[in-house]
N, C-alpha and C. Protein backbone atom coordinates (compact mmCIF):
# COMPACT_ATOMS: atom_id res chain seq x y z
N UNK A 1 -57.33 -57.97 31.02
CA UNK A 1 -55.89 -58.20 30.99
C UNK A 1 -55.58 -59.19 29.85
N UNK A 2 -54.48 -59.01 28.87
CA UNK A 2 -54.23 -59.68 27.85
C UNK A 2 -53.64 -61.24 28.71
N UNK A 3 -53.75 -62.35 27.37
CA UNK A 3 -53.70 -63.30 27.57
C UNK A 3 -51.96 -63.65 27.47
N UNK A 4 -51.32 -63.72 28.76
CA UNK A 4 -49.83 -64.07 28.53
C UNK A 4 -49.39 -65.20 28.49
N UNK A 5 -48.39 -64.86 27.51
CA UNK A 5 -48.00 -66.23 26.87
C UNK A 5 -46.47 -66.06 27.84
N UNK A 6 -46.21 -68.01 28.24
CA UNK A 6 -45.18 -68.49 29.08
C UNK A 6 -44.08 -68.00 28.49
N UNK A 7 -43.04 -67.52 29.31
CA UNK A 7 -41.75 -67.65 28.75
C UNK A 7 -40.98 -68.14 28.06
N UNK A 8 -41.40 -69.41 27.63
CA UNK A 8 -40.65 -70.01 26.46
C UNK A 8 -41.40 -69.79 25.31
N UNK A 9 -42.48 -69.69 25.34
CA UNK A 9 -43.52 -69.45 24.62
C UNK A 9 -42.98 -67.56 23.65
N UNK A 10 -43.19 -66.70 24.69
CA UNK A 10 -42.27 -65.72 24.05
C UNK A 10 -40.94 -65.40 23.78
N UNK A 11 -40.17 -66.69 24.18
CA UNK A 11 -38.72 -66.15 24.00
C UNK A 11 -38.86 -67.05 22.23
N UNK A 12 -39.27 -68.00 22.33
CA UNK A 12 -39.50 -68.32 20.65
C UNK A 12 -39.96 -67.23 19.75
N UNK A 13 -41.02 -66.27 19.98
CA UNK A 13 -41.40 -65.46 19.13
C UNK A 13 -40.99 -64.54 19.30
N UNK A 14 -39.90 -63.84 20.19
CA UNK A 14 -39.27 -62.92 20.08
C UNK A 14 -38.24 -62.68 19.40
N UNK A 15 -37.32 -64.03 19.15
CA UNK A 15 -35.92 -64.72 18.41
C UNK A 15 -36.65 -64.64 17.58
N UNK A 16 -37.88 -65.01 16.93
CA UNK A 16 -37.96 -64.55 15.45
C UNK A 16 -38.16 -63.55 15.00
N UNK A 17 -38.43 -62.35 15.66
CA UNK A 17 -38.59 -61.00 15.46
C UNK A 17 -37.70 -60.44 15.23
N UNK A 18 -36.41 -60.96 16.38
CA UNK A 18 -35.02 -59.94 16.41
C UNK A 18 -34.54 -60.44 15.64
N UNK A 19 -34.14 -61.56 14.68
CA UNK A 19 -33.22 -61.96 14.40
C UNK A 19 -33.28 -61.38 12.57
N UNK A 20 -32.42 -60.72 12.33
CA UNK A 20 -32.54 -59.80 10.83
C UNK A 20 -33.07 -58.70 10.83
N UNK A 21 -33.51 -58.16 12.17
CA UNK A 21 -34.26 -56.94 12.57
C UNK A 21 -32.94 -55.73 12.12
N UNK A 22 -33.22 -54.52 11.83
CA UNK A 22 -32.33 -53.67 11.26
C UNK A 22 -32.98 -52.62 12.15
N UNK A 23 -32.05 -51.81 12.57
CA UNK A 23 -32.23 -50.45 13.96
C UNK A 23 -31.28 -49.32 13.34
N UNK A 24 -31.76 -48.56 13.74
CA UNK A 24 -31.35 -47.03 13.18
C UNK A 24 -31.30 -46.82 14.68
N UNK A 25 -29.88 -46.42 14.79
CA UNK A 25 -29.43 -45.92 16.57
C UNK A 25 -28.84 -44.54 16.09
N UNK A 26 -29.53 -43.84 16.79
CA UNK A 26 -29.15 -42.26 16.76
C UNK A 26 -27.46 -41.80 17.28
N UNK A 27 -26.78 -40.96 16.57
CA UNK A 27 -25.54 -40.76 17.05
C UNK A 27 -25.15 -39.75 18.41
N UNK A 28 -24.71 -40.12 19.70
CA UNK A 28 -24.96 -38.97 20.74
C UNK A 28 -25.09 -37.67 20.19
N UNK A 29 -24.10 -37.20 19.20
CA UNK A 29 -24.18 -35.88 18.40
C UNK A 29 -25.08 -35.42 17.79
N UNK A 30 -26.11 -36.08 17.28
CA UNK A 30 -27.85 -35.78 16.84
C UNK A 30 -27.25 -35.75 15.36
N UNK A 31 -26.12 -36.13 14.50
CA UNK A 31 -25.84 -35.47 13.39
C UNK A 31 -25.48 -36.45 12.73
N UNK A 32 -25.82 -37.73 13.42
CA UNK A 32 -25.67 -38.76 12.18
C UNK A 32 -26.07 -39.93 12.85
N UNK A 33 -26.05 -41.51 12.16
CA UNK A 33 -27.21 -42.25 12.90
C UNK A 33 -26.48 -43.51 12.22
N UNK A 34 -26.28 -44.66 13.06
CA UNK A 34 -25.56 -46.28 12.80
C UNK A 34 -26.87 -46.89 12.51
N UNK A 35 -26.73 -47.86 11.55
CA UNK A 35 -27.35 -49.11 11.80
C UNK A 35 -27.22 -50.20 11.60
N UNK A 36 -27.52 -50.94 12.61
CA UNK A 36 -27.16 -52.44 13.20
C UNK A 36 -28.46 -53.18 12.90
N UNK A 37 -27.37 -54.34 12.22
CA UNK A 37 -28.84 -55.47 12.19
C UNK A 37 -28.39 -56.80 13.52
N UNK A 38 -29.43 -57.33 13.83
CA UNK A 38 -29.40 -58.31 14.72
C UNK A 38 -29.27 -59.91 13.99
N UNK A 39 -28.10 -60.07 14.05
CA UNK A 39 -27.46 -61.29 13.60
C UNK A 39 -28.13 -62.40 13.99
N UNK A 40 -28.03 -62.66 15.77
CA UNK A 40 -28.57 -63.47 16.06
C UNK A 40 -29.05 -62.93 17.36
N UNK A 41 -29.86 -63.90 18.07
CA UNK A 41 -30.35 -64.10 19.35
C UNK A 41 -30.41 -64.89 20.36
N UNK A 42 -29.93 -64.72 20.94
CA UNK A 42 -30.57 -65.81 22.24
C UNK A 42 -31.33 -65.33 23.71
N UNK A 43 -32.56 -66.28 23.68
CA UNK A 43 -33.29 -66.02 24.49
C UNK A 43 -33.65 -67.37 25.56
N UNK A 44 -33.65 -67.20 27.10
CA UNK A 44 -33.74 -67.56 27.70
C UNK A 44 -34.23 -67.56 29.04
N UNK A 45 -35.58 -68.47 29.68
CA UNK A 45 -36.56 -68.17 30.65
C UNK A 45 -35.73 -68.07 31.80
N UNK A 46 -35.65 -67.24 32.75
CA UNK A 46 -35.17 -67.20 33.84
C UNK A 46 -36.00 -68.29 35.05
N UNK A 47 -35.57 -68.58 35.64
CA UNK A 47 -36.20 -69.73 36.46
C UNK A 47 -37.19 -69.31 37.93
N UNK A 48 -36.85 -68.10 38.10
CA UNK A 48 -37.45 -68.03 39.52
C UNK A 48 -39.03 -66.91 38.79
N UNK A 49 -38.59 -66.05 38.20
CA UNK A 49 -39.75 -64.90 37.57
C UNK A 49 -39.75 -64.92 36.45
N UNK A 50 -40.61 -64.24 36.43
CA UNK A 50 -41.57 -64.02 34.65
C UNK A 50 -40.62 -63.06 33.67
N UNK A 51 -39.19 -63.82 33.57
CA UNK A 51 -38.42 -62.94 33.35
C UNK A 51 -37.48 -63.70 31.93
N UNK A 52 -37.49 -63.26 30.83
CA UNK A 52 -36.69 -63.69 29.45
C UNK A 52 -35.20 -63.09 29.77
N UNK A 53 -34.06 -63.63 29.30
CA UNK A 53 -32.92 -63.06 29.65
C UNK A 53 -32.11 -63.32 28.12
N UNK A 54 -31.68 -62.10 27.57
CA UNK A 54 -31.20 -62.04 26.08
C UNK A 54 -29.77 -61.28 25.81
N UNK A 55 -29.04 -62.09 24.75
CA UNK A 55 -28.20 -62.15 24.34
C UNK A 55 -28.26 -61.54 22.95
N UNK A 56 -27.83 -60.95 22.10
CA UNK A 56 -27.88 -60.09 21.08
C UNK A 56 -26.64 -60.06 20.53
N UNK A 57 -26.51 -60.63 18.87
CA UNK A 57 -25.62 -60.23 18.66
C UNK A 57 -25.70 -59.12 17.44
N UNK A 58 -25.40 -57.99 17.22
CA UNK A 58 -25.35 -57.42 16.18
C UNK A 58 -24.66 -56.65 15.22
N UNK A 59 -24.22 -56.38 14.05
CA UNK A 59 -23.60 -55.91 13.16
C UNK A 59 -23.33 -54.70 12.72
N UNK A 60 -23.03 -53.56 12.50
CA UNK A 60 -23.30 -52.56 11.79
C UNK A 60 -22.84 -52.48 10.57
N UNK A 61 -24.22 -52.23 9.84
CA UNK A 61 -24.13 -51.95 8.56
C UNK A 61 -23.97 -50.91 7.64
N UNK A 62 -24.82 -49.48 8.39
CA UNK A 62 -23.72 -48.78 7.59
C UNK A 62 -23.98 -47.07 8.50
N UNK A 63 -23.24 -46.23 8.18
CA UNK A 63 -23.17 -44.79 8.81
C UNK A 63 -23.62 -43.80 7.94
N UNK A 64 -24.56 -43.25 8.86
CA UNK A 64 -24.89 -41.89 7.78
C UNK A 64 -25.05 -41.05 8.26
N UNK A 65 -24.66 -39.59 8.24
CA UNK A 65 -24.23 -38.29 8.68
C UNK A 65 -23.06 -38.51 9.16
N UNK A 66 -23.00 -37.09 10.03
CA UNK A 66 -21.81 -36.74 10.77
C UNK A 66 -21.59 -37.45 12.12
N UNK A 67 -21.25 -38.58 12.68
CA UNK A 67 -20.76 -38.94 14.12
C UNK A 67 -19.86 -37.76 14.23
N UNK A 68 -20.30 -37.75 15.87
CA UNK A 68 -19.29 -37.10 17.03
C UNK A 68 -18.05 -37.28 17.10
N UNK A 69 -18.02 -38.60 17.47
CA UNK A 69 -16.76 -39.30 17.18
C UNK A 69 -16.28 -40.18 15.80
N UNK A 70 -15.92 -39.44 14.78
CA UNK A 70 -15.53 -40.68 13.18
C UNK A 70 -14.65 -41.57 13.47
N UNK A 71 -14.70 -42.78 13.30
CA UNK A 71 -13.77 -43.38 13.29
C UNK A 71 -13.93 -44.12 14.64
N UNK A 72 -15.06 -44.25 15.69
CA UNK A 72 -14.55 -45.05 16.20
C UNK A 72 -16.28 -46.09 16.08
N UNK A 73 -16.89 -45.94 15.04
CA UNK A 73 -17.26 -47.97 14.80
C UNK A 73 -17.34 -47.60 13.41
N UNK A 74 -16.91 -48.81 12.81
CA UNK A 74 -16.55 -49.18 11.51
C UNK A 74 -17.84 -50.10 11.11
N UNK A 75 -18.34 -49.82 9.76
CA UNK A 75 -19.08 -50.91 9.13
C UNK A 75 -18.39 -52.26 9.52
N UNK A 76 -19.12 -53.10 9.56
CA UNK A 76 -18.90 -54.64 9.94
C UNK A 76 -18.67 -54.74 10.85
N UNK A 77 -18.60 -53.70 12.31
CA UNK A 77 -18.34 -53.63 13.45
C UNK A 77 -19.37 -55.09 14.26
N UNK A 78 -18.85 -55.58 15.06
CA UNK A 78 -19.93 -56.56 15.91
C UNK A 78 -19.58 -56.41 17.83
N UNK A 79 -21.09 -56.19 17.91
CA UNK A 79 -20.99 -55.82 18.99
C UNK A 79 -22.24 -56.98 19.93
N UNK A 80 -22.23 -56.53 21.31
CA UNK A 80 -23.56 -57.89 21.80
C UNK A 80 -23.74 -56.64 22.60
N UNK A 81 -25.46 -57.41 22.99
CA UNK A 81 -26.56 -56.37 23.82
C UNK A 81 -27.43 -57.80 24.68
N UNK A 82 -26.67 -57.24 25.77
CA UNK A 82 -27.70 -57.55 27.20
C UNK A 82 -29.01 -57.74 27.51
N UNK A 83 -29.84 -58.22 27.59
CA UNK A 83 -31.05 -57.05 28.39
C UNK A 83 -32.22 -58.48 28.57
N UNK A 84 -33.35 -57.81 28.91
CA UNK A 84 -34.12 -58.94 29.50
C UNK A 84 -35.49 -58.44 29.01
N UNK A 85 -36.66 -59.43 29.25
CA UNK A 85 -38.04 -58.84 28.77
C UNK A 85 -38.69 -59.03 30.44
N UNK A 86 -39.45 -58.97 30.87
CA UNK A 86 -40.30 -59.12 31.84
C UNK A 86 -41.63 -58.95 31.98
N UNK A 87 -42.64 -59.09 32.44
CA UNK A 87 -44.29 -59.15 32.37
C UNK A 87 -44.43 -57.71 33.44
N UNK A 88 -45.15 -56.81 32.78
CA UNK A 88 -45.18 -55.36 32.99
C UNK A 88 -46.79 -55.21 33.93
N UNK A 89 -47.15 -54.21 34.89
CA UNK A 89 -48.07 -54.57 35.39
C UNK A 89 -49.58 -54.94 34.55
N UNK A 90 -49.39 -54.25 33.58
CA UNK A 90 -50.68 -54.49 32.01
C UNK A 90 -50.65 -56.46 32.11
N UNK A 91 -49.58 -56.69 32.09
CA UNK A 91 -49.50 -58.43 32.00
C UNK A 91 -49.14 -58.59 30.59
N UNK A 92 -48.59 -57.40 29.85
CA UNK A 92 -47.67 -57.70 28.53
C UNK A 92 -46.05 -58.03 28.26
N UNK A 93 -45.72 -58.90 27.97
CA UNK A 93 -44.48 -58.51 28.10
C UNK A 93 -43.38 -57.78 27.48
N UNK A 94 -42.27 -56.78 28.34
CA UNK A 94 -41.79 -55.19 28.14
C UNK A 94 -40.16 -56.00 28.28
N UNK A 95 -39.65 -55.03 27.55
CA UNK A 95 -38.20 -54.77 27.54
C UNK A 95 -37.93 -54.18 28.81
N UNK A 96 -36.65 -54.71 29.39
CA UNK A 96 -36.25 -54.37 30.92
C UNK A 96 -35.93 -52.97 30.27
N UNK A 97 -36.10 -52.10 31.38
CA UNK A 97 -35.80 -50.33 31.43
C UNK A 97 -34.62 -49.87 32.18
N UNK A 98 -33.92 -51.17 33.00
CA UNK A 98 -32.68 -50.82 33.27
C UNK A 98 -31.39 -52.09 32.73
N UNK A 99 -30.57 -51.75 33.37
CA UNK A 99 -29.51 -52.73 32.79
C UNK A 99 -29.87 -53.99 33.65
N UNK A 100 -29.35 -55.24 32.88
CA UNK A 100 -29.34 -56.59 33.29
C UNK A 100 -28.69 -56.88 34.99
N UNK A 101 -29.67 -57.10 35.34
CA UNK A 101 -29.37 -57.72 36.72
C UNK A 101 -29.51 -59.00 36.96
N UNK A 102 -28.68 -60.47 36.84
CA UNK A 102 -29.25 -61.54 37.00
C UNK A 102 -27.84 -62.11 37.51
N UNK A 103 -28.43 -63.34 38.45
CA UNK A 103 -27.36 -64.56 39.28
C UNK A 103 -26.57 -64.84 38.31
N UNK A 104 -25.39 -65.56 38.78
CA UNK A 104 -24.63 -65.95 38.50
C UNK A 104 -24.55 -67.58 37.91
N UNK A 105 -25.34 -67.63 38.48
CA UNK A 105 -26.13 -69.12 38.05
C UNK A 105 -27.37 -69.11 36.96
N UNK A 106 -28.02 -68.13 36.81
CA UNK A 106 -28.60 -67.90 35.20
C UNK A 106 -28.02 -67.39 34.48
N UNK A 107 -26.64 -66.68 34.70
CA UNK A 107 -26.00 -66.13 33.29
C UNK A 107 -25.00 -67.27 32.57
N UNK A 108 -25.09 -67.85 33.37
CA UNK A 108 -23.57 -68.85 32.80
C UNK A 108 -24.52 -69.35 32.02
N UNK A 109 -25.81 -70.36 32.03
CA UNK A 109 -26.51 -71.18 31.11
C UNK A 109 -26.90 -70.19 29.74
N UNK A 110 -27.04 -69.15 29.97
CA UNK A 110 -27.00 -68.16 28.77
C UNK A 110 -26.23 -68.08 28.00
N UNK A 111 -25.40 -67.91 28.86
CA UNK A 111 -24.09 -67.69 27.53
C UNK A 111 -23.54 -68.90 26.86
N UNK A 112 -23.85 -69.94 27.80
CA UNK A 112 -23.54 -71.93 27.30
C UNK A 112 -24.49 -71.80 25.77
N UNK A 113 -25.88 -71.42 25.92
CA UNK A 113 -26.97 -71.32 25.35
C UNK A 113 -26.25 -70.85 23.93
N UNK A 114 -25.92 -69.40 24.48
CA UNK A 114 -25.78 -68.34 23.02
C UNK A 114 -24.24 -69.00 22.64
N UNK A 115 -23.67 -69.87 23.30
CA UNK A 115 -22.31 -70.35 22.19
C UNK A 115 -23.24 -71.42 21.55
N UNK A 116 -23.76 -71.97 22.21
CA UNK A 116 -23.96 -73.51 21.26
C UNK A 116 -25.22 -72.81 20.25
N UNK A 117 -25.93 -72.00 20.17
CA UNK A 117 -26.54 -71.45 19.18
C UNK A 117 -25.97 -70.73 18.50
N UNK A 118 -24.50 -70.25 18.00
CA UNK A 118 -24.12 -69.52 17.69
C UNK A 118 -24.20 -68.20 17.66
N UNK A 119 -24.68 -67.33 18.49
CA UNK A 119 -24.84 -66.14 18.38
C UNK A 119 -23.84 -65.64 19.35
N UNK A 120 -23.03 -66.02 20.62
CA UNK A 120 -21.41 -65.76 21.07
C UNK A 120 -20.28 -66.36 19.74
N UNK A 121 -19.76 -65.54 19.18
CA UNK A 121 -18.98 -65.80 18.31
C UNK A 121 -17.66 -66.85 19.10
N UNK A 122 -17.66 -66.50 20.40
CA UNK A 122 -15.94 -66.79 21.01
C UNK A 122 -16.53 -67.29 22.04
């Protein structure tokens, strides 16, 4: 079993991964494809489990092919992404596979987090 590194431990080296990371997101229509770079990040250990909880902010930079829908995201568009990492039964740690589920009492320090790091614009 690989050697896992603590939660703060990977939420540091993950913020440096995402942050300027550039993604090619496929268009539902298969006929054209956005891409968003990751502005900023914020990452943060959840307190009870082996669980990172992330804030994303990112940009789109530019469109190519045909979207389904034209016209509805614009270059310079900014949008945020949810999601969490967690320790997978391997003992690596994985991107959550469903949507964000967390208290109410770990999301507020998140988002305190991602204003005072700048990556919540508002």
């Amino acid at each position: 079993m690989p050697t896992r590194r603590t939660p703060e431990e990977f939420a540091q080296d993950r913020k440096e991964h995402l942050t300027g990371r550039l993604i090619r997101v496929k268009d539902v229509g298969q006929r054209g494809a956005f891409y968003w770079r990751c502005e900023a990040a914020t990452l943060r250990p959840e307190g009870q489990y082996p669980k990172v909880l992330v804030l994303e902010r990112w940009r789109l930079e530019r469109i190519e092919g045909e979207p389904l829908h034209p016209g509805t995201e614009q270059v310079g568009d900014v949008v945020y992404r949810f999601g969490y990492y967690t320790v997978a039964r391997n003992g690596r740690w994985w991107w959550g596979q469903s949507a964000l589920m967390v208290r109410a009492e770990e999301l507020e320090p998140l988002l305190a987090k991602a204003r005072a790091e700048g990556t919540l614009l508002t």
